[in-house]
N, C-alpha and C. Protein backbone atom coordinates (compact mmCIF):
# COMPACT_ATOMS: atom_id res chain seq x y z
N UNK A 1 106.42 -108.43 37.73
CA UNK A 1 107.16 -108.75 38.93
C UNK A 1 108.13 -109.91 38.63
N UNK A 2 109.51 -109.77 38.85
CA UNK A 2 110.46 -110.66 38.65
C UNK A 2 110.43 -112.07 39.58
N UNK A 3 110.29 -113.38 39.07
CA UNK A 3 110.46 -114.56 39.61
C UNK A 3 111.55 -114.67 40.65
N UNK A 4 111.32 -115.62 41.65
CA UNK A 4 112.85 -115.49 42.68
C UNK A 4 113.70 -115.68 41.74
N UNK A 5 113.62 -117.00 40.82
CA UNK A 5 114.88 -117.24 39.74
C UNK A 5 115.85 -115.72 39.17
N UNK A 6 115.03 -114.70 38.52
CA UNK A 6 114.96 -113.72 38.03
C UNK A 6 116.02 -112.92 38.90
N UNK A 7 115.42 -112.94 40.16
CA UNK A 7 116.09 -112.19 41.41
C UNK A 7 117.16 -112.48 41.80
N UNK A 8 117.02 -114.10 41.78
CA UNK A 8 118.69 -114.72 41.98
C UNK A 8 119.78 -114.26 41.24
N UNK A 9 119.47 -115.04 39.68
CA UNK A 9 120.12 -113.99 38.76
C UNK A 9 120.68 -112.72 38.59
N UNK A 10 120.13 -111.94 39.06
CA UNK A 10 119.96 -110.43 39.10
C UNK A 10 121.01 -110.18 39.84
N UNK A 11 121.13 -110.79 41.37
CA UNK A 11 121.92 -110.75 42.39
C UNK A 11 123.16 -111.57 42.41
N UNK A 12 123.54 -112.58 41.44
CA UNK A 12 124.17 -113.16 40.95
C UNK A 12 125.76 -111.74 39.85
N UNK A 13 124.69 -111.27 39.05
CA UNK A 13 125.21 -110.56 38.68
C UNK A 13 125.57 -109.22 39.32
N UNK A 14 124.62 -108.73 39.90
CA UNK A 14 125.25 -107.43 40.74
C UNK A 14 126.25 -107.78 41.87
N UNK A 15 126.42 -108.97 42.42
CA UNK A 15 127.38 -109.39 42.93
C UNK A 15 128.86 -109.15 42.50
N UNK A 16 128.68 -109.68 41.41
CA UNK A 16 129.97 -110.16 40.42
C UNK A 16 130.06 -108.41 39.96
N UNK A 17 129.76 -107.82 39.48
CA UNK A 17 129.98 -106.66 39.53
C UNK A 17 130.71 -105.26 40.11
N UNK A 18 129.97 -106.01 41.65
CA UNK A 18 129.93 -104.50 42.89
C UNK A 18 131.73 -105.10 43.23
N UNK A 19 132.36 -106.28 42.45
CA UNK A 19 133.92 -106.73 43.14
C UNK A 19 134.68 -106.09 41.97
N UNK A 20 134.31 -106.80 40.72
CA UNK A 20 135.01 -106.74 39.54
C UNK A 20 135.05 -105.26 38.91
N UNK A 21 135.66 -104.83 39.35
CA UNK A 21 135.58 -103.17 38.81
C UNK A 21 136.08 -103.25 37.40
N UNK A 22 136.79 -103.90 36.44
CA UNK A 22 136.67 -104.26 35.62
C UNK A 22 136.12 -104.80 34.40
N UNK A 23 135.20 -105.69 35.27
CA UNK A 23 134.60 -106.75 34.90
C UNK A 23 135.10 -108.35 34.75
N UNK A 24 136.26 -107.86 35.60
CA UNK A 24 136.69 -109.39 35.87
C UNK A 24 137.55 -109.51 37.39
N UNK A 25 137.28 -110.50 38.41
CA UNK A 25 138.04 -110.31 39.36
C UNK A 25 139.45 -110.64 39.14
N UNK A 26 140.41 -110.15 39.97
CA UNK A 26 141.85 -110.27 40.34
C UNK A 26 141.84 -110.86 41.64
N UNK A 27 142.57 -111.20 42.10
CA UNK A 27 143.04 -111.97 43.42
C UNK A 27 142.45 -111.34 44.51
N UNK A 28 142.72 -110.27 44.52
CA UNK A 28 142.07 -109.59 45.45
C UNK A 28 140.90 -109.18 45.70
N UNK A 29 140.43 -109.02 44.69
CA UNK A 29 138.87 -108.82 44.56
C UNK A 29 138.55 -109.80 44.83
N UNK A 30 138.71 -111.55 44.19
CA UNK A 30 138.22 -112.36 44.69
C UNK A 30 137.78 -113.09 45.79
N UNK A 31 139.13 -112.85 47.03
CA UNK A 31 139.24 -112.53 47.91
C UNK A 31 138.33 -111.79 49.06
N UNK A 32 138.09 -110.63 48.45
CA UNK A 32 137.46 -109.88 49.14
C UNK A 32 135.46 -110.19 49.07
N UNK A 33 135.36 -110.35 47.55
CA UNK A 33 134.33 -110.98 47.49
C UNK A 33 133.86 -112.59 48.59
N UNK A 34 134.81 -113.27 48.57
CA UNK A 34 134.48 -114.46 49.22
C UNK A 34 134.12 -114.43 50.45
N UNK A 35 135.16 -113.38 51.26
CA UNK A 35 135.18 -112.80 52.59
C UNK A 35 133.81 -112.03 52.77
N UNK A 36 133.00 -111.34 51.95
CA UNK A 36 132.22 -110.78 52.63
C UNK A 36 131.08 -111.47 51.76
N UNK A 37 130.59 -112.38 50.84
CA UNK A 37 129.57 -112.93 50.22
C UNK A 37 129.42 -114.21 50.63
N UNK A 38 130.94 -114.88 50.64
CA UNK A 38 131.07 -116.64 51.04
C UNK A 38 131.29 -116.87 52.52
N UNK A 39 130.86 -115.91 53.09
CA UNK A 39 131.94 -116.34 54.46
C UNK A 39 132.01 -117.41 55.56
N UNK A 40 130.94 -117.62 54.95
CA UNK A 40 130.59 -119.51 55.74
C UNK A 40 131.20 -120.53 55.21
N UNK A 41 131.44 -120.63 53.51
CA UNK A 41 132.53 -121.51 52.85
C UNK A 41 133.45 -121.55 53.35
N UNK A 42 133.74 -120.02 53.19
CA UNK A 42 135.34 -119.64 53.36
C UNK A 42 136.01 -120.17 54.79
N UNK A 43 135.62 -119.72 55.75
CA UNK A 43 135.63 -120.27 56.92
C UNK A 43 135.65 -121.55 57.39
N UNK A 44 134.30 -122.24 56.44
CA UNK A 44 134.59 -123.70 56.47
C UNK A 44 135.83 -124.91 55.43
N UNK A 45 136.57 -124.00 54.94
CA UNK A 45 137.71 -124.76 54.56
C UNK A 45 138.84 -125.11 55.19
N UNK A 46 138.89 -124.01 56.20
CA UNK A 46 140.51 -124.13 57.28
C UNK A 46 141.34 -124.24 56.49
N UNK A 47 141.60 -122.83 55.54
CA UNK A 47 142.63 -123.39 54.80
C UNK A 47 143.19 -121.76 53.94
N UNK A 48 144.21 -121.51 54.69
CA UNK A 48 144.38 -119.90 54.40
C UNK A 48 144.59 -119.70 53.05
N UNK A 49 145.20 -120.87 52.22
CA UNK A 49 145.37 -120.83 50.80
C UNK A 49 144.24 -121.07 50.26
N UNK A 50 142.99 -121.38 50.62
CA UNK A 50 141.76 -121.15 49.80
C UNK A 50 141.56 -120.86 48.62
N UNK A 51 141.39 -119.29 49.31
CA UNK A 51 141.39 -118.63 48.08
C UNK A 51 142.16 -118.79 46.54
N UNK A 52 143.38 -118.51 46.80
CA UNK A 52 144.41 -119.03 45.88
C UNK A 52 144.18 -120.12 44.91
N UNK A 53 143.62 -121.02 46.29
CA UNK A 53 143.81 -122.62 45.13
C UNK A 53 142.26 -122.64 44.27
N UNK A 54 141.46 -121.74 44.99
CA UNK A 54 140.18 -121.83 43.86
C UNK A 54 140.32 -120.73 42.80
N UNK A 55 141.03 -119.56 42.96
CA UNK A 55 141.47 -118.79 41.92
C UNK A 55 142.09 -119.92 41.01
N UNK A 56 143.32 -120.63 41.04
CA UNK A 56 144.06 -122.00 40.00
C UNK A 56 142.65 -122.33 39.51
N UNK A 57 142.02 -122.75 40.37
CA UNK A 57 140.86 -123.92 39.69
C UNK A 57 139.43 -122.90 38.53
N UNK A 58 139.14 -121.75 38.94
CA UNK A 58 138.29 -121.07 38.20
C UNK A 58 139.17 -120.19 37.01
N UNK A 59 140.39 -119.87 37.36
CA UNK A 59 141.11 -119.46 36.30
C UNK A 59 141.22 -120.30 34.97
N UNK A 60 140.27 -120.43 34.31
CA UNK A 60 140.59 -121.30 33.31
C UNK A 60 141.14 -120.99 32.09
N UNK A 61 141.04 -120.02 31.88
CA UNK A 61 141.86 -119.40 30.34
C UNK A 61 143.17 -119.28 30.74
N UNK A 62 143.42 -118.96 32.22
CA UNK A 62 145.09 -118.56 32.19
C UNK A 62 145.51 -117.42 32.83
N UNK A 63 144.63 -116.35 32.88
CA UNK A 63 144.95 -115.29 32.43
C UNK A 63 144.84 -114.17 33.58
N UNK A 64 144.81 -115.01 35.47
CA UNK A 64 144.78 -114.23 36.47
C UNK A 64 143.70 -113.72 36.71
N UNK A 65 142.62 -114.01 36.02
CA UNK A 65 141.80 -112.90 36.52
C UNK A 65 140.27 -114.21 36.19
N UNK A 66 139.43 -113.65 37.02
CA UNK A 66 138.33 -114.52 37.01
C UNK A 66 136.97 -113.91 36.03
N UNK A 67 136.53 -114.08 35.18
CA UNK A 67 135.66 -113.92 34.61
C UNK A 67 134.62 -114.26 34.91
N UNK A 68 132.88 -113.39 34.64
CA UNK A 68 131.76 -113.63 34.94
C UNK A 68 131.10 -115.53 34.63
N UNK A 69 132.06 -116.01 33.48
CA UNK A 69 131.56 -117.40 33.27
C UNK A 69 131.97 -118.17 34.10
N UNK A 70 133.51 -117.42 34.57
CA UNK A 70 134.43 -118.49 35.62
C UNK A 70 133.87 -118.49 36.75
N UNK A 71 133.20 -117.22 37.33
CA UNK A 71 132.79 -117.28 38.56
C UNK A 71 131.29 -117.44 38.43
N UNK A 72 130.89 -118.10 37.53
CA UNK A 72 129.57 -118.52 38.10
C UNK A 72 130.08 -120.39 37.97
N UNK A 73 130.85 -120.65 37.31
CA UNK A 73 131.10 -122.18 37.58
C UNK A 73 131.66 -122.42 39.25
N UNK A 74 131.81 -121.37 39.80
CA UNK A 74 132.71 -121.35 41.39
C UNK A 74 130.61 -121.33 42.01
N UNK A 75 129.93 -120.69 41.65
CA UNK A 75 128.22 -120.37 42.31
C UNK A 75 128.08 -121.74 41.76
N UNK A 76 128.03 -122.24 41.04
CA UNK A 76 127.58 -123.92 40.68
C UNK A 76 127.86 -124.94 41.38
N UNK A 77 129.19 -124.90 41.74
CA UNK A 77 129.82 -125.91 41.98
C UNK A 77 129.20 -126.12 43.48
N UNK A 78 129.71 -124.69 44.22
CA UNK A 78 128.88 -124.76 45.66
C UNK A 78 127.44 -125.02 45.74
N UNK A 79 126.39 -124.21 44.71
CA UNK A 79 124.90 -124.47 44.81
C UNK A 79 124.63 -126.58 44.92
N UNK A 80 125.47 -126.96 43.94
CA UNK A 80 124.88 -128.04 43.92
C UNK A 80 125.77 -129.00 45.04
N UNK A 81 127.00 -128.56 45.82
CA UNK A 81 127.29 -129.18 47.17
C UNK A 81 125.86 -129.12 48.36
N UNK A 82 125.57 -127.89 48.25
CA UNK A 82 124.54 -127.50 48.80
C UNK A 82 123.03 -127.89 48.69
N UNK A 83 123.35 -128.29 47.93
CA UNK A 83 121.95 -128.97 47.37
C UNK A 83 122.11 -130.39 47.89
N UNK A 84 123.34 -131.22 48.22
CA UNK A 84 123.12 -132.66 47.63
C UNK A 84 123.17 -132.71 49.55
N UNK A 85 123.97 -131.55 50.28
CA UNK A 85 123.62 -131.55 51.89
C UNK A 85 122.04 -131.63 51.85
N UNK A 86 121.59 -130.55 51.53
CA UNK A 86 120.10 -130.50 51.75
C UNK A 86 119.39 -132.03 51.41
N UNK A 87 119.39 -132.56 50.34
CA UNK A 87 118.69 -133.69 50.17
C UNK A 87 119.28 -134.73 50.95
N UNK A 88 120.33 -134.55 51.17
CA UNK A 88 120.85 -135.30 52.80
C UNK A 88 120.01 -135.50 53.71
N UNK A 89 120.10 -134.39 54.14
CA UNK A 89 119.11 -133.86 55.22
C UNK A 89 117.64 -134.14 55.07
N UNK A 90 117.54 -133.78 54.59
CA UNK A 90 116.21 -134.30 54.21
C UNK A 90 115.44 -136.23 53.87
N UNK A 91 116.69 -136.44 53.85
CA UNK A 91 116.41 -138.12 53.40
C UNK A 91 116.86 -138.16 55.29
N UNK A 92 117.83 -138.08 55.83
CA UNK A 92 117.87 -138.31 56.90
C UNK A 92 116.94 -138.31 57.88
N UNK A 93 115.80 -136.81 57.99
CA UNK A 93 114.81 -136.48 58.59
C UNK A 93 113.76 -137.28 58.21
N UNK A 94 113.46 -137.80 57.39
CA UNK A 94 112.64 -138.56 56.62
C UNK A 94 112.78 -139.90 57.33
N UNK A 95 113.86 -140.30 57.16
CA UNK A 95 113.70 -141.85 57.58
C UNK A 95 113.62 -141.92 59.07
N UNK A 96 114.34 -140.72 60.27
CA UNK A 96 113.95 -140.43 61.20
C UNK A 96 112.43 -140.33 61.63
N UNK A 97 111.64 -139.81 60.34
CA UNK A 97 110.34 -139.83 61.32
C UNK A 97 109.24 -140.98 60.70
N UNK A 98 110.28 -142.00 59.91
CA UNK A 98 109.70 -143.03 59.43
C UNK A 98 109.33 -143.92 60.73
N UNK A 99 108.38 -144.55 60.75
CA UNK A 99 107.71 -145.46 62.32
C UNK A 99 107.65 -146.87 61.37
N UNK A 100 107.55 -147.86 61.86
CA UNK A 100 107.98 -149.08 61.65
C UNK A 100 105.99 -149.30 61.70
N UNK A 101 105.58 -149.94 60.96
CA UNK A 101 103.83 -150.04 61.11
C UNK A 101 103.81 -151.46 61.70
N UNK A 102 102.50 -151.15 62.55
CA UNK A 102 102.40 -152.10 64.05
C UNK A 102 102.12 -153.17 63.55
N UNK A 103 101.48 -153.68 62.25
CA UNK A 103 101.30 -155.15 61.87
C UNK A 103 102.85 -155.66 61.42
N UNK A 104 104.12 -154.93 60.98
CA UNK A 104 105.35 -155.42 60.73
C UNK A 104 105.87 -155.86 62.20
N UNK A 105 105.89 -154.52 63.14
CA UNK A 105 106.49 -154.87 64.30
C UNK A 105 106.15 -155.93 64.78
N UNK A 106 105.23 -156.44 65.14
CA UNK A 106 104.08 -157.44 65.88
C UNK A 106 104.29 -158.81 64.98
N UNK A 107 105.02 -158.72 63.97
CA UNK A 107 105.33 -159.36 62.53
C UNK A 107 103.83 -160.19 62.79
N UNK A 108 102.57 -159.55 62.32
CA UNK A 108 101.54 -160.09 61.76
C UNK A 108 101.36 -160.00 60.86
N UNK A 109 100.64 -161.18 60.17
CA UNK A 109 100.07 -160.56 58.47
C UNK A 109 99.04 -159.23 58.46
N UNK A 110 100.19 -158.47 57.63
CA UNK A 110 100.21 -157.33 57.04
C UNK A 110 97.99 -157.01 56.74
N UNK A 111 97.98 -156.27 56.54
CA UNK A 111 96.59 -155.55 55.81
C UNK A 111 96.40 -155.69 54.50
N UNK A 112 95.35 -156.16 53.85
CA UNK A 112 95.46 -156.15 52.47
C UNK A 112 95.61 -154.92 52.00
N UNK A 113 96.29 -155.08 50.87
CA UNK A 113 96.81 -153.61 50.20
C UNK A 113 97.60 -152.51 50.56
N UNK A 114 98.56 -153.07 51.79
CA UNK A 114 99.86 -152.44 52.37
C UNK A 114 100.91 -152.56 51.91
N UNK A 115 101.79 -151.77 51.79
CA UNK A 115 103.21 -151.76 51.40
C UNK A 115 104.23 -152.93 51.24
């Protein structure tokens, strides 16, 4: 039985695939991929040239067309935006349900062997 990792992967690549009829996207494919895989990014850029300007930025050889290495540095770049929200969030919720302990509030001496 394949690991989620495994699965990710897997889907990572059949992704990149089911666009790139080639094996490499073109503008349009890219495009079209973003629109129906990214569409919460996409949306959240407000920015009709999007696409375009991350095609410039993943195009790295030159050569118009996005490759399986190029477009997983475009899955990186977002995973770990996404990641650094989440631990956001999570440090936020955290200190939210942090409580102030009643011998600090009361500013009494503390308990032996407290924080």
């Amino acid at each position: 039985m394949p690991s989620e990792l495994e699965i990710a992967m897997e889907s990572l690549i059949t992704v990149f695939h089911r666009y790139a009829k080639d094996g490499r996207l073109n503008r349009a494919e890219l495009r079209k991929l973003m629109e129906n895989e990214l569409s919460n990014f996409l949306r959240s850029q407000k920015d009709p040239a999007a696409v375009d300007k991350i095609m410039k930025d993943l195009d790295a050889n030159g050569d118009n067309q996005v490759d399986f290495e190029e477009f997983v540095s475009l899955v990186v770049g977002l995973s770990i935006a996404c990641e650094q929200c989440y631990a956001a969030q999570m440090k936020q919720r955290s200190f939210r349900n942090w409580k102030i302990p009643d011998w600090e509030r009361k500013r009494i001496t503390p308990p032996p062997n407290s924080p």
